[in-house]
C-alpha atoms as a PDB file:
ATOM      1  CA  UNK A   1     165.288  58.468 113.432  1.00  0.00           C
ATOM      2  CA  UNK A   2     167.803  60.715 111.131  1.00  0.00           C
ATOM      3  CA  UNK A   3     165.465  63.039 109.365  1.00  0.00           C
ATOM      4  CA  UNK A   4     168.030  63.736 106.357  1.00  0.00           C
ATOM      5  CA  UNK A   5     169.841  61.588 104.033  1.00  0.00           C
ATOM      6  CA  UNK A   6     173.570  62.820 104.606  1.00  0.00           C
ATOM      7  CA  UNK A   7     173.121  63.251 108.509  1.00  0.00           C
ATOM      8  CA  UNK A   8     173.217  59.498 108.976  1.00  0.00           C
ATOM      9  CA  UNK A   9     176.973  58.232 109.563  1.00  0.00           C
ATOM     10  CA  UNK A  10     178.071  54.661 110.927  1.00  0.00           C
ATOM     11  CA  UNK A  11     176.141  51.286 111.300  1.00  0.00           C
ATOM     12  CA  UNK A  12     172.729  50.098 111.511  1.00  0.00           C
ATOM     13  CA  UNK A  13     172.047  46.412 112.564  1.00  0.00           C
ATOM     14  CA  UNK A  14     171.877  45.758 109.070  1.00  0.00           C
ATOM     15  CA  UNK A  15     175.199  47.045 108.466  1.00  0.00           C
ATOM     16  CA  UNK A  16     177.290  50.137 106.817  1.00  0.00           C
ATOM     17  CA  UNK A  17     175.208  52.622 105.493  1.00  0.00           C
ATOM     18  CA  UNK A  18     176.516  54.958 102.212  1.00  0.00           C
ATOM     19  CA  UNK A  19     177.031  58.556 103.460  1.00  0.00           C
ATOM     20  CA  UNK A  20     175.060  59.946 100.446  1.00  0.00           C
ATOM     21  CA  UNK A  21     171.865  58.101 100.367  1.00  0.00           C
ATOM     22  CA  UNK A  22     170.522  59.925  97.418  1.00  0.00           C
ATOM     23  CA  UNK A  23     173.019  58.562  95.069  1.00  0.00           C
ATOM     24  CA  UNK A  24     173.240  55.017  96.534  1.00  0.00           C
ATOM     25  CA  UNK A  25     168.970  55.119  95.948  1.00  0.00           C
ATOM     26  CA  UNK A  26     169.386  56.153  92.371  1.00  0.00           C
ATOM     27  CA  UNK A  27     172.534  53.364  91.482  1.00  0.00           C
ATOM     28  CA  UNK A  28     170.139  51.069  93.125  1.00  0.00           C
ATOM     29  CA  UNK A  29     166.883  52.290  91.076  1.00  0.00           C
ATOM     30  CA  UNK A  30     169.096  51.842  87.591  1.00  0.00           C
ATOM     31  CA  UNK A  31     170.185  48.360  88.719  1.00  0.00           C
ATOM     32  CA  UNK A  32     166.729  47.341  89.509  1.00  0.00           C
ATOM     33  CA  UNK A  33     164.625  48.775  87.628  1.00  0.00           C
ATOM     34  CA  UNK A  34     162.713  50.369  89.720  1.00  0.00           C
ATOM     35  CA  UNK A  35     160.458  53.396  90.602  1.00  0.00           C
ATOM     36  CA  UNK A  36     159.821  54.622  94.028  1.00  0.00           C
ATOM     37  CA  UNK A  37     156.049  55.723  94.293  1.00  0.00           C
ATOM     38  CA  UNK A  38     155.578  57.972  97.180  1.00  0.00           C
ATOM     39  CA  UNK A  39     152.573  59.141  99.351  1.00  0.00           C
ATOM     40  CA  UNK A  40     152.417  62.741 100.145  1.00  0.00           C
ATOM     41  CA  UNK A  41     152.043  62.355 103.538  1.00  0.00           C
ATOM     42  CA  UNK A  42     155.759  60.832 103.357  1.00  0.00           C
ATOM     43  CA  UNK A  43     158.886  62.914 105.021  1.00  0.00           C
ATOM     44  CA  UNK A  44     160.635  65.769 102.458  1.00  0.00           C
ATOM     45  CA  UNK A  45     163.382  63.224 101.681  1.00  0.00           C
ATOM     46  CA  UNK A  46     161.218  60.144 100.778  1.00  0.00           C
ATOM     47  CA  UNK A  47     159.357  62.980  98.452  1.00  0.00           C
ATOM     48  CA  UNK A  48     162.041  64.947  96.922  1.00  0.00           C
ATOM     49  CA  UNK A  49     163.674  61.397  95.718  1.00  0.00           C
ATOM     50  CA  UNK A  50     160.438  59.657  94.659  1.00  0.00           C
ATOM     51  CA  UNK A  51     159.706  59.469  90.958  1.00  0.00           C
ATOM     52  CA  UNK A  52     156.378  60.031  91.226  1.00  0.00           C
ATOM     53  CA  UNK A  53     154.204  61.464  94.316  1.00  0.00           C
ATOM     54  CA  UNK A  54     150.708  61.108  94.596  1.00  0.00           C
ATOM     55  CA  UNK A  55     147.352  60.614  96.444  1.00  0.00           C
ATOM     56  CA  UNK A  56     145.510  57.618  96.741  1.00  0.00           C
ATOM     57  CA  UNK A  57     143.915  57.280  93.359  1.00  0.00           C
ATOM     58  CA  UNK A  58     147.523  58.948  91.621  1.00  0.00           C
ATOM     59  CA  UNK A  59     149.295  56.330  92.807  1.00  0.00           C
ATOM     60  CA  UNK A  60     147.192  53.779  91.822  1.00  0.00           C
ATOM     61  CA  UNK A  61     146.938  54.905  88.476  1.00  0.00           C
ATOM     62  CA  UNK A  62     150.436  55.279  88.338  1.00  0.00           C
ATOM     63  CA  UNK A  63     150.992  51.425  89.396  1.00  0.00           C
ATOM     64  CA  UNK A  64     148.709  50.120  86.941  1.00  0.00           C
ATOM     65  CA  UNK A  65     150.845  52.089  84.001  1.00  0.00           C
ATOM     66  CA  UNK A  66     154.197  51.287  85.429  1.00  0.00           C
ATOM     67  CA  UNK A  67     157.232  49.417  83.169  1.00  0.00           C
ATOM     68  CA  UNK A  68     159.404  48.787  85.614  1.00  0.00           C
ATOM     69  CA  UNK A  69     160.131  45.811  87.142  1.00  0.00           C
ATOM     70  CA  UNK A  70     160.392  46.592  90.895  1.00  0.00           C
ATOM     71  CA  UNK A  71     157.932  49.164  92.704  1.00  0.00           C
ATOM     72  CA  UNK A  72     159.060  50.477  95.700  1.00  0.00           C
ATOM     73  CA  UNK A  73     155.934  51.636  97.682  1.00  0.00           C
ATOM     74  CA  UNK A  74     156.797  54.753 100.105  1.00  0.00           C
ATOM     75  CA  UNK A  75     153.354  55.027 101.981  1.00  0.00           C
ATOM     76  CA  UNK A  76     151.358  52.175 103.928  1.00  0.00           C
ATOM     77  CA  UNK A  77     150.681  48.274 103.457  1.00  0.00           C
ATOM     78  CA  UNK A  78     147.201  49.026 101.638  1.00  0.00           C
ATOM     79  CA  UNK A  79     149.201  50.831  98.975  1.00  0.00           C
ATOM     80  CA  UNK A  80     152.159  48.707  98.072  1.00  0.00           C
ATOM     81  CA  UNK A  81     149.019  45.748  98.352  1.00  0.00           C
ATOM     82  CA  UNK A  82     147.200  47.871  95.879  1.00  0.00           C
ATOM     83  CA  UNK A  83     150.232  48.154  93.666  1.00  0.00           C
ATOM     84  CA  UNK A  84     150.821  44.004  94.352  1.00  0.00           C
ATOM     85  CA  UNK A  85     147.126  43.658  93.114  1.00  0.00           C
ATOM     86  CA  UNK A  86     147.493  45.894  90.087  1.00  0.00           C
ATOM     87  CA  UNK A  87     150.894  44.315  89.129  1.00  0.00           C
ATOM     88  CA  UNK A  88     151.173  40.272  89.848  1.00  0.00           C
ATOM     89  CA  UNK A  89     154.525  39.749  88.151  1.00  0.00           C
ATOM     90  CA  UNK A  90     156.350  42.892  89.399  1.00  0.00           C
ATOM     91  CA  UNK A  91     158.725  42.676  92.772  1.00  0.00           C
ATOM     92  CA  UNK A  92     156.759  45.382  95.413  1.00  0.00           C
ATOM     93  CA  UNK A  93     158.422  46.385  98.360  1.00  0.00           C
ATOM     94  CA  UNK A  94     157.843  48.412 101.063  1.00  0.00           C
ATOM     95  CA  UNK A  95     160.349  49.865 103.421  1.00  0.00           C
ATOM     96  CA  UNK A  96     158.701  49.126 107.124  1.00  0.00           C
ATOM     97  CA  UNK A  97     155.953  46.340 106.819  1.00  0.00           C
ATOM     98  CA  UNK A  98     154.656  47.696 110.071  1.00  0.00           C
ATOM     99  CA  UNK A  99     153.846  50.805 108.590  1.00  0.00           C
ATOM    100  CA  UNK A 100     150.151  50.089 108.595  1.00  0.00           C
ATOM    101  CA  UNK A 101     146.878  52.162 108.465  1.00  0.00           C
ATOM    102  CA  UNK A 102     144.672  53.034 111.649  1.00  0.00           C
ATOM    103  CA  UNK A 103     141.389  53.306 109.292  1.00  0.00           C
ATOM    104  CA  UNK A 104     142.084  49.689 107.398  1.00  0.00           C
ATOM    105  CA  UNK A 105     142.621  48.448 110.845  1.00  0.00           C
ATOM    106  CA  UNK A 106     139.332  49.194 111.679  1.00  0.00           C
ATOM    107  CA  UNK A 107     137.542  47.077 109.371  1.00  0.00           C
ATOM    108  CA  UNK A 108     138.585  43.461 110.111  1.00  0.00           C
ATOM    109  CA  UNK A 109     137.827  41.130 107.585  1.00  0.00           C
ATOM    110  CA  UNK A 110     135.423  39.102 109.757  1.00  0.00           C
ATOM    111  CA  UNK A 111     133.011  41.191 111.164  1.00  0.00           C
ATOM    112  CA  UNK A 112     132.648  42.896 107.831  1.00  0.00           C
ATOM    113  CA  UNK A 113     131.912  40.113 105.948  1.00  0.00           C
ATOM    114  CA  UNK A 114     128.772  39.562 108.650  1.00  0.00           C
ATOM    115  CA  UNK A 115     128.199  43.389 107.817  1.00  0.00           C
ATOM    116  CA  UNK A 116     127.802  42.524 104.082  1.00  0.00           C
ATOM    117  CA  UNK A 117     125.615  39.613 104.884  1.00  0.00           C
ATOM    118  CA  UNK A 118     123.424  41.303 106.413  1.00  0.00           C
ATOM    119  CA  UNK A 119     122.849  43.317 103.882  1.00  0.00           C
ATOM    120  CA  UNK A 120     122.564  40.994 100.965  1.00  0.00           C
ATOM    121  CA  UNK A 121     120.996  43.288  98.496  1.00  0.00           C
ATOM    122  CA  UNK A 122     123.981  46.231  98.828  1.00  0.00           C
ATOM    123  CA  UNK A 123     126.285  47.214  96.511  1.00  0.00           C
ATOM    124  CA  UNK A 124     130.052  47.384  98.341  1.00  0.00           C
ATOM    125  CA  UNK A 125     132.178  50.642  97.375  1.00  0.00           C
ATOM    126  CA  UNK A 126     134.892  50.940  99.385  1.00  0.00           C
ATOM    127  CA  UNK A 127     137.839  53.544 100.196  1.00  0.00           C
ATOM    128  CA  UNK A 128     140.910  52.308  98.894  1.00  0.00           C
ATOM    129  CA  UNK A 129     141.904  53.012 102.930  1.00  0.00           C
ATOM    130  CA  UNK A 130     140.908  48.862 103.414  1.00  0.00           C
ATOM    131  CA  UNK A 131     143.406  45.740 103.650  1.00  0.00           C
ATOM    132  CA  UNK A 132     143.165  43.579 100.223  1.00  0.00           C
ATOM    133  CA  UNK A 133     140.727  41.161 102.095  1.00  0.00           C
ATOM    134  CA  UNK A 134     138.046  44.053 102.267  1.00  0.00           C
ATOM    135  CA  UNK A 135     138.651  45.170  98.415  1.00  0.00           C
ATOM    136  CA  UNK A 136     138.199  41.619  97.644  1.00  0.00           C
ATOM    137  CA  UNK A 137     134.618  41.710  99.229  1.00  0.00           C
ATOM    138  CA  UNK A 138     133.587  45.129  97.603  1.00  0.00           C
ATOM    139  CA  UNK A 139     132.129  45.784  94.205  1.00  0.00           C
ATOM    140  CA  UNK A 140     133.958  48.669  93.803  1.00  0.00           C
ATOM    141  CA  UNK A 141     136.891  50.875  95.390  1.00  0.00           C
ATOM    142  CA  UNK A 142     136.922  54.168  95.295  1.00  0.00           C
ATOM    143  CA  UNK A 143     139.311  57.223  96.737  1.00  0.00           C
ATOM    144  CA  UNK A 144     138.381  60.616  98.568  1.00  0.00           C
ATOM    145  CA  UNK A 145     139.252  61.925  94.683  1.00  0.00           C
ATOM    146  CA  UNK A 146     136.510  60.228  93.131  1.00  0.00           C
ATOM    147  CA  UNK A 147     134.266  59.166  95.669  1.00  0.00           C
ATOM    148  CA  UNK A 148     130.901  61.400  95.110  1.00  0.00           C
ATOM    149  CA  UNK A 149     131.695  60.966  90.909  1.00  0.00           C
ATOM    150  CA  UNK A 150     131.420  56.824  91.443  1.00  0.00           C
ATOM    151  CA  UNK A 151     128.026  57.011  93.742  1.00  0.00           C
ATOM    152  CA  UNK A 152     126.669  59.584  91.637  1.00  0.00           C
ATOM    153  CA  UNK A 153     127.175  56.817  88.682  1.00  0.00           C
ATOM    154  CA  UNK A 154     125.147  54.140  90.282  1.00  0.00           C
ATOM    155  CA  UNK A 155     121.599  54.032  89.878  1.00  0.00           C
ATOM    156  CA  UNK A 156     119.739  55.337  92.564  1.00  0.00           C
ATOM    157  CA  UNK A 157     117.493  52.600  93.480  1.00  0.00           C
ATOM    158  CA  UNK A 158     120.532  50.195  94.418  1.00  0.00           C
ATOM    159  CA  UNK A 159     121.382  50.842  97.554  1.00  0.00           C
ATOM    160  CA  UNK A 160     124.936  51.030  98.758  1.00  0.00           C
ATOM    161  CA  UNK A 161     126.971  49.992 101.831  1.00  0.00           C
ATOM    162  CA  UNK A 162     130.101  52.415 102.027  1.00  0.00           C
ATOM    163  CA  UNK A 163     133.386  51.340 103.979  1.00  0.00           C
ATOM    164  CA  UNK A 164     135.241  51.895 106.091  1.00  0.00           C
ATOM    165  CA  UNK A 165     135.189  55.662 106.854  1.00  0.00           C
ATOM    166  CA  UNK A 166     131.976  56.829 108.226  1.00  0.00           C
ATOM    167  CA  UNK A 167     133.928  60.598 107.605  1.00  0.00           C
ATOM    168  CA  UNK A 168     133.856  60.306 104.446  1.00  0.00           C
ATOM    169  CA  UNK A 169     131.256  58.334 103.775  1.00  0.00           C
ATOM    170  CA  UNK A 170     129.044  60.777 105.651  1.00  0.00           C
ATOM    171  CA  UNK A 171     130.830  63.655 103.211  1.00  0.00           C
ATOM    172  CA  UNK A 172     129.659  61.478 100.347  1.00  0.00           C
ATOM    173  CA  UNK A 173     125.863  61.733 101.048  1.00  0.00           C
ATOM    174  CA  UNK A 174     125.800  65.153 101.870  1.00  0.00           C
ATOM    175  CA  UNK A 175     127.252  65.894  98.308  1.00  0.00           C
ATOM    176  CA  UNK A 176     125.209  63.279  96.341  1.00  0.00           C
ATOM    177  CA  UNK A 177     122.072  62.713  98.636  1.00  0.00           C
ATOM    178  CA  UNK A 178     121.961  59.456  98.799  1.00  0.00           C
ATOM    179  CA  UNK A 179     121.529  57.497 101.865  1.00  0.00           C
ATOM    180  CA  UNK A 180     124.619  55.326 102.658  1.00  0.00           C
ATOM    181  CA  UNK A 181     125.027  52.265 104.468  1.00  0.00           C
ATOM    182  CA  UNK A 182     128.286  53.309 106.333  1.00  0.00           C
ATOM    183  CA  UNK A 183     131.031  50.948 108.367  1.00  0.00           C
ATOM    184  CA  UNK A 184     131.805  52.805 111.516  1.00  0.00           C
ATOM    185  CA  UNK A 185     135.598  53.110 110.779  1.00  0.00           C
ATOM    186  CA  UNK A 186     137.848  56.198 111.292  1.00  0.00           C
ATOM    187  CA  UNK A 187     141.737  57.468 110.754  1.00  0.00           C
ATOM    188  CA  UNK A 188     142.918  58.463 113.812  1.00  0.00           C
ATOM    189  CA  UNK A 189     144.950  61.515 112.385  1.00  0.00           C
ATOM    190  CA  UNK A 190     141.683  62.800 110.459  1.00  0.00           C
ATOM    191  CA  UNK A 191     139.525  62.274 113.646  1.00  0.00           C
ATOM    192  CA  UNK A 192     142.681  64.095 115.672  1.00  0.00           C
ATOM    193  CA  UNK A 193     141.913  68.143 114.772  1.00  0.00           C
ATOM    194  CA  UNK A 194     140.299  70.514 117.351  1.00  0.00           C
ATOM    195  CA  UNK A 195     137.705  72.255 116.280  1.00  0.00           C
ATOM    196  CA  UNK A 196     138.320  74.949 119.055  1.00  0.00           C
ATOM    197  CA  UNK A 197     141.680  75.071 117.737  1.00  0.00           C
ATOM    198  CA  UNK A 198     141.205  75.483 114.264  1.00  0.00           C
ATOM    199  CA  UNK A 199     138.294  78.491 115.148  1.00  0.00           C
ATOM    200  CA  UNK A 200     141.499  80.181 117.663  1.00  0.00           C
ATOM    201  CA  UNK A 201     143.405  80.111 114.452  1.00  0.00           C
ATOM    202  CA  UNK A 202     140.914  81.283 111.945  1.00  0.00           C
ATOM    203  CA  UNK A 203     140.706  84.306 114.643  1.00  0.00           C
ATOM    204  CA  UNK A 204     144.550  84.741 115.155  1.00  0.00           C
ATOM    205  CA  UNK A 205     144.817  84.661 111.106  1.00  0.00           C
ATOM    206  CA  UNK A 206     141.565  86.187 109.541  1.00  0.00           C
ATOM    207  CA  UNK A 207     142.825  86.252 106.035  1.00  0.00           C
ATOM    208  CA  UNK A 208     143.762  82.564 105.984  1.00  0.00           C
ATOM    209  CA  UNK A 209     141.690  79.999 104.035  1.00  0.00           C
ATOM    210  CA  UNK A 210     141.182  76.641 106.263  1.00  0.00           C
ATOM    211  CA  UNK A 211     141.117  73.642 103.940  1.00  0.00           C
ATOM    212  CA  UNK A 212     140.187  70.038 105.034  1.00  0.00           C
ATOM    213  CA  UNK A 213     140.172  66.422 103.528  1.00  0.00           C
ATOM    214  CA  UNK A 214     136.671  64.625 103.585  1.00  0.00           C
ATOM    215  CA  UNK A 215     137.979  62.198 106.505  1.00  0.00           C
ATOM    216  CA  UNK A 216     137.636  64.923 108.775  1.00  0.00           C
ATOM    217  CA  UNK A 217     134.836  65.108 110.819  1.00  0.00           C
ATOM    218  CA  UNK A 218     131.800  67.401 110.121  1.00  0.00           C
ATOM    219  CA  UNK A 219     132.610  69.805 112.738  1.00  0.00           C
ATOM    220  CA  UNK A 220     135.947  70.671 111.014  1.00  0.00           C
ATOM    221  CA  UNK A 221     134.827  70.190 107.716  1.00  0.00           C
ATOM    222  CA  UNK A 222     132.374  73.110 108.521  1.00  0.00           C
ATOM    223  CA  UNK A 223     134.644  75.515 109.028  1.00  0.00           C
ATOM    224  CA  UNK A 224     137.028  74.999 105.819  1.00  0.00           C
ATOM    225  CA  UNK A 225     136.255  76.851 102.337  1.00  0.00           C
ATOM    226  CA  UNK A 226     137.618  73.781 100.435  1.00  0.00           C
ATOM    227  CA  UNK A 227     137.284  70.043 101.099  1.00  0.00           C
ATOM    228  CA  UNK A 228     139.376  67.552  99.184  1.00  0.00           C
ATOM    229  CA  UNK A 229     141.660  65.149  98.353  1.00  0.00           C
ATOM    230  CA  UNK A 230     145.143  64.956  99.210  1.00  0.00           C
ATOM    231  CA  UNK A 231     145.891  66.057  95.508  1.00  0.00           C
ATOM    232  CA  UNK A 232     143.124  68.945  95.471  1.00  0.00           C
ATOM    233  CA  UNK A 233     144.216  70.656  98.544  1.00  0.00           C
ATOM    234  CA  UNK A 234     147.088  70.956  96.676  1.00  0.00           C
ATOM    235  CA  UNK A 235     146.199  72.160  93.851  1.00  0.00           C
ATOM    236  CA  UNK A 236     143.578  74.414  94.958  1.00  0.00           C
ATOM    237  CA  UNK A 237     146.255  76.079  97.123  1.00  0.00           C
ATOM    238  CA  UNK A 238     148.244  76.568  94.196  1.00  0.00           C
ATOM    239  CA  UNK A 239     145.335  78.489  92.395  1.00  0.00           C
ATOM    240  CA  UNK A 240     143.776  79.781  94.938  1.00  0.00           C
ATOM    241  CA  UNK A 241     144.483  83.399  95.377  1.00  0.00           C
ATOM    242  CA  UNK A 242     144.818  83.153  99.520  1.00  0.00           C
ATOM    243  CA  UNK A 243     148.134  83.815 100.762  1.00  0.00           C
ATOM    244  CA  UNK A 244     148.053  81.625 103.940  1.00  0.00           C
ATOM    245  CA  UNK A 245     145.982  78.366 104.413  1.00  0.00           C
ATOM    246  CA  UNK A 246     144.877  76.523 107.440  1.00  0.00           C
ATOM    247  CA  UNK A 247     145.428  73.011 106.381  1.00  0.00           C
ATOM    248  CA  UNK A 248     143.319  69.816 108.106  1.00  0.00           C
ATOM    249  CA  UNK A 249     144.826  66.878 106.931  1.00  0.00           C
ATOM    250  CA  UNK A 250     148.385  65.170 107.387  1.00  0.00           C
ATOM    251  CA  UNK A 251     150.666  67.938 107.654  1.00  0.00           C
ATOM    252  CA  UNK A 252     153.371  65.997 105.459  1.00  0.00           C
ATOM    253  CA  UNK A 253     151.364  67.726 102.347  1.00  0.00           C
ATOM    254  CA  UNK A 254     152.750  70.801 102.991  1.00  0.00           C
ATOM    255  CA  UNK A 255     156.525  70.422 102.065  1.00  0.00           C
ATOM    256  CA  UNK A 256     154.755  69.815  98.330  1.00  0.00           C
ATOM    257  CA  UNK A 257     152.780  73.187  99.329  1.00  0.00           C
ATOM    258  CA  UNK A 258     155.672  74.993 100.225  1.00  0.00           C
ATOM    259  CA  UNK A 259     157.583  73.823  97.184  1.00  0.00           C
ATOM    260  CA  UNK A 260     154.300  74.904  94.383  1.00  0.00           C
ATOM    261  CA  UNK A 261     153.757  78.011  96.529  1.00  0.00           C
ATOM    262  CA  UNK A 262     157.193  79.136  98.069  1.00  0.00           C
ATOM    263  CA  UNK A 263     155.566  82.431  98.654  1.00  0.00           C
ATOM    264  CA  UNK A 264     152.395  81.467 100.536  1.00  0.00           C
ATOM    265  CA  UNK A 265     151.861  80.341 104.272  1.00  0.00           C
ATOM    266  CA  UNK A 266     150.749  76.774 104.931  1.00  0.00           C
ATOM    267  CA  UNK A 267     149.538  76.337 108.706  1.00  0.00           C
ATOM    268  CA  UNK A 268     149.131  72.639 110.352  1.00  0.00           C
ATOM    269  CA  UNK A 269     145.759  72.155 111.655  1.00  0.00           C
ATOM    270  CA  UNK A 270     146.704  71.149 115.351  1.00  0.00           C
ATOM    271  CA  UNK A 271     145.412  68.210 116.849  1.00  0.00           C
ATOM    272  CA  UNK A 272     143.162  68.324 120.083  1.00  0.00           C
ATOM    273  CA  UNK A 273     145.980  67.926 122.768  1.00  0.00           C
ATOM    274  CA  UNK A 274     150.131  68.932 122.569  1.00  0.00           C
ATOM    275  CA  UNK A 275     150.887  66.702 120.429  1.00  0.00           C
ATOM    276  CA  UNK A 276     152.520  65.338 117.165  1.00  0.00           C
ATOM    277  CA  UNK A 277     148.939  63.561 116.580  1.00  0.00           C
ATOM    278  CA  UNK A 278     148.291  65.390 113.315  1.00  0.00           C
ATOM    279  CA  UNK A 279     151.592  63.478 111.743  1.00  0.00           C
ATOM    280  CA  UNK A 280     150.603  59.632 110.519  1.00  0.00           C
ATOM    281  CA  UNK A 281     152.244  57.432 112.775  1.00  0.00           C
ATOM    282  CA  UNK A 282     152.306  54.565 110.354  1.00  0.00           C
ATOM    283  CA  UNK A 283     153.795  57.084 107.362  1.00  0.00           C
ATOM    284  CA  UNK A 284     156.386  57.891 109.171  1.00  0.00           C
ATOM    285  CA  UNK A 285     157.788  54.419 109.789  1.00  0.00           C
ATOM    286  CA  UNK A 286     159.533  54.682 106.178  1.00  0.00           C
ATOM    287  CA  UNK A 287     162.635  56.280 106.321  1.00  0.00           C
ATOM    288  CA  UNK A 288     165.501  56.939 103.623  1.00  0.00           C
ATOM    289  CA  UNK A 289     167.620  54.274 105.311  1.00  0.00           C
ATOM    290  CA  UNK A 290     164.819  51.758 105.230  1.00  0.00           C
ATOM    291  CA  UNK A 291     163.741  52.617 101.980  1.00  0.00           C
ATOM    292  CA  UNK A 292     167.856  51.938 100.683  1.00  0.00           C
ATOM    293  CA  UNK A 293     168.354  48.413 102.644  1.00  0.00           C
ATOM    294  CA  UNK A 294     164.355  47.388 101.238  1.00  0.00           C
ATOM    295  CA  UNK A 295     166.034  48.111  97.684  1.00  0.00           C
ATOM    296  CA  UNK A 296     169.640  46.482  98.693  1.00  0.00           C
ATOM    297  CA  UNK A 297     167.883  43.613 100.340  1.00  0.00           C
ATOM    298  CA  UNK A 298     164.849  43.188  97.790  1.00  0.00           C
ATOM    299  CA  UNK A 299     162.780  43.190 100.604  1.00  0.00           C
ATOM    300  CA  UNK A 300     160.064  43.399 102.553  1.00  0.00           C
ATOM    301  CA  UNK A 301     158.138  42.632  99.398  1.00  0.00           C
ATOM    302  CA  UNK A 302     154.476  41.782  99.376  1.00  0.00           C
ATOM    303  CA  UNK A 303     153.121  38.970  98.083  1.00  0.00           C
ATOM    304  CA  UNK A 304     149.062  37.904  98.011  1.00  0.00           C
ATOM    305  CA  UNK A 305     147.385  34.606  97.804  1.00  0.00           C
ATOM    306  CA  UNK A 306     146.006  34.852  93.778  1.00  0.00           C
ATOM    307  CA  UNK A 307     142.365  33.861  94.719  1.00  0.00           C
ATOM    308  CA  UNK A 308     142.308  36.976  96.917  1.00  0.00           C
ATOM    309  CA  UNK A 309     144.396  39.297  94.143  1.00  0.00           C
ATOM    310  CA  UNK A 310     142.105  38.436  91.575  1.00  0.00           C
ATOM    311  CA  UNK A 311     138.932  39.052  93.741  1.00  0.00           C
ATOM    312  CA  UNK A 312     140.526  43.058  94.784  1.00  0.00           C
ATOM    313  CA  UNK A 313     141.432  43.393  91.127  1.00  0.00           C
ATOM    314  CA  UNK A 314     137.700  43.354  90.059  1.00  0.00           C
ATOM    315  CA  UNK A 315     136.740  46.829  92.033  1.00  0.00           C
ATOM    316  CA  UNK A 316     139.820  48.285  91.269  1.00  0.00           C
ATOM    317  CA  UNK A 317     139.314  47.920  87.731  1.00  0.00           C
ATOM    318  CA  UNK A 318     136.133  49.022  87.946  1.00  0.00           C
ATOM    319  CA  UNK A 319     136.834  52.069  89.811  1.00  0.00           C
ATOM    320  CA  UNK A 320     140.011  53.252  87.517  1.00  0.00           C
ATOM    321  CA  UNK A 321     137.177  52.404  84.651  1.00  0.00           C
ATOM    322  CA  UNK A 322     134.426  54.572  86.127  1.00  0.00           C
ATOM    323  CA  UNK A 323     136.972  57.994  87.061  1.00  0.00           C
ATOM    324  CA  UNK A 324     138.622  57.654  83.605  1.00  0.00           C
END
């Protein structure tokens, strides 16, 4: 894998590639009309050419308000599905179609639709993490951004079955104190940081603030002074007076840290053995070069049977209508 656009010289099996991919991305963008939505968890290159970056909920938001007429989808298939679900006439593509998601994977359609039958009196919010079969059986989606503000806004007598990440899920009740019905799914990267580790660098760097997403588990999530989304990590190291942060979620966030805070430290919450563990595995199967030929070749593009894009639609909509 070439990690920068104008390092890559030669072939690929799909043929010649332009020796300034930058450029050939934006001719291609004008000709298509097109935006490129990208995940923060992305590599620098995907971000720095992306028209708009975003968390979970940003992106969405930004697909439902989007003119153009082809979205490119830099981040995993339950995004560029999300953006297929929020716009039925628009071309979506995204670069790798393998480039999947551990935590959707670990709510298979099936079994949870026993899980929701046996509970027949539960309201279904689930994270936006989940395959357009599992939206299509909730009530309502929600992100880590908005999470606590949605279950906070249903009535406390209906109770609630929350999918798929017990992590967050778990963070939920905590903060709103209600008692969740929770799927027993996980991200691998989230579930990936070692505690001991993260204490060792607390101790090595006593002035640094350790921050941590709500799909970590509770033992990490103890030790950080601010738990967020994707976007309020970022922001909150932005604000935040700190000069170096401890950061406990997909280390691809950072190169927007770095960039809002050139002067501040940003250190990668390592994972429990010697590995690259903390990176997404799935995020990182876009590339520049795939993200070019997807554009050149109009493909991979996702497409969803309407029955089932209708039925995800419902608790999206309801979810963009109850964070407004």
């Amino acid at each position: 894998m070439f990690t920068t656009a104008l390092s890559q010289r030669g072939k690929t099996e799909q043929g010649d590639l332009p020796l300034d991919l930058f450029t050939a991305i934006e001719t291609l963008k004008k000709e298509l009309n097109a935006v490129i939505l990208a995940h923060y968890y992305q590599e620098p290159d995907i971000q720095d050419i992306a028209d708009f970056i975003g968390d979970s909920l940003q992106l969405a938001k930004a697909a439902a308000n989007t003119n153009a007429d082809v979205i490119v989808f830099a981040g995993v298939h339950f995004m560029a599905e999300t953006a297929k679900i929020l716009n039925p006439d628009k071309m979506v593509l995204l670069p790798d179609l393998n480039a999947g998601c551990s935590l959707a994977d670990s709510c298979p359609p099936e079994a949870f639709a026993a899980f929701k039958a046996a509970h027949p009196d539960h309201l279904v919010v689930s994270y936006i993490n989940c395959s357009a079969d599992i939206k299509a059986m909730s009530d309502i989606i929600c992100t880590s951004s908005n999470a606590v503000k949605i279950v906070q806004q249903i009535p406390k007598d209906q109770p609630i079955i929350f999918a798929p990440d017990r992590n967050l899920g778990r963070y939920v009740m905590e903060k709103t104190g209600r008692h969740l019905v929770l799927w027993e799914g996980s991200c691998v990267v989230h579930e990936t940081f070692s505690e001991k580790k993260i204490v060792q660098l607390k101790i090595a760097h006593p002035q640094a603030e350790a921050i941590a997403h709500p799909e970590c588990e509770t033992s990490v999530l103890r030790h950080a002074s601010f738990i967020g989304s994707t976007a309020a990590l970022l922001k909150y190291c932005e604000q935040s007076s700190s000069q170096e942060f401890i950061v406990a979620t997909e280390p691809g966030i950072i190169h927007q840290m770095q960039k809002r805070a050139p002067h501040k430290r940003f250190i990668p919450a390592p994972p429990l053995n010697n590995c690259a563990c903390n990176e997404c595995p799935f995020m990182r199967l876009n590339t520049l070069e795939k993200l070019y030929w997807a554009m050149k070749n109009r493909a991979p593009e996702i497409t969803l049977p309407e029955n089932m894009r209708e039925a995800a639609l419902r608790p999206i909509q309801r979810m963009l209508e109850m964070s407004a």
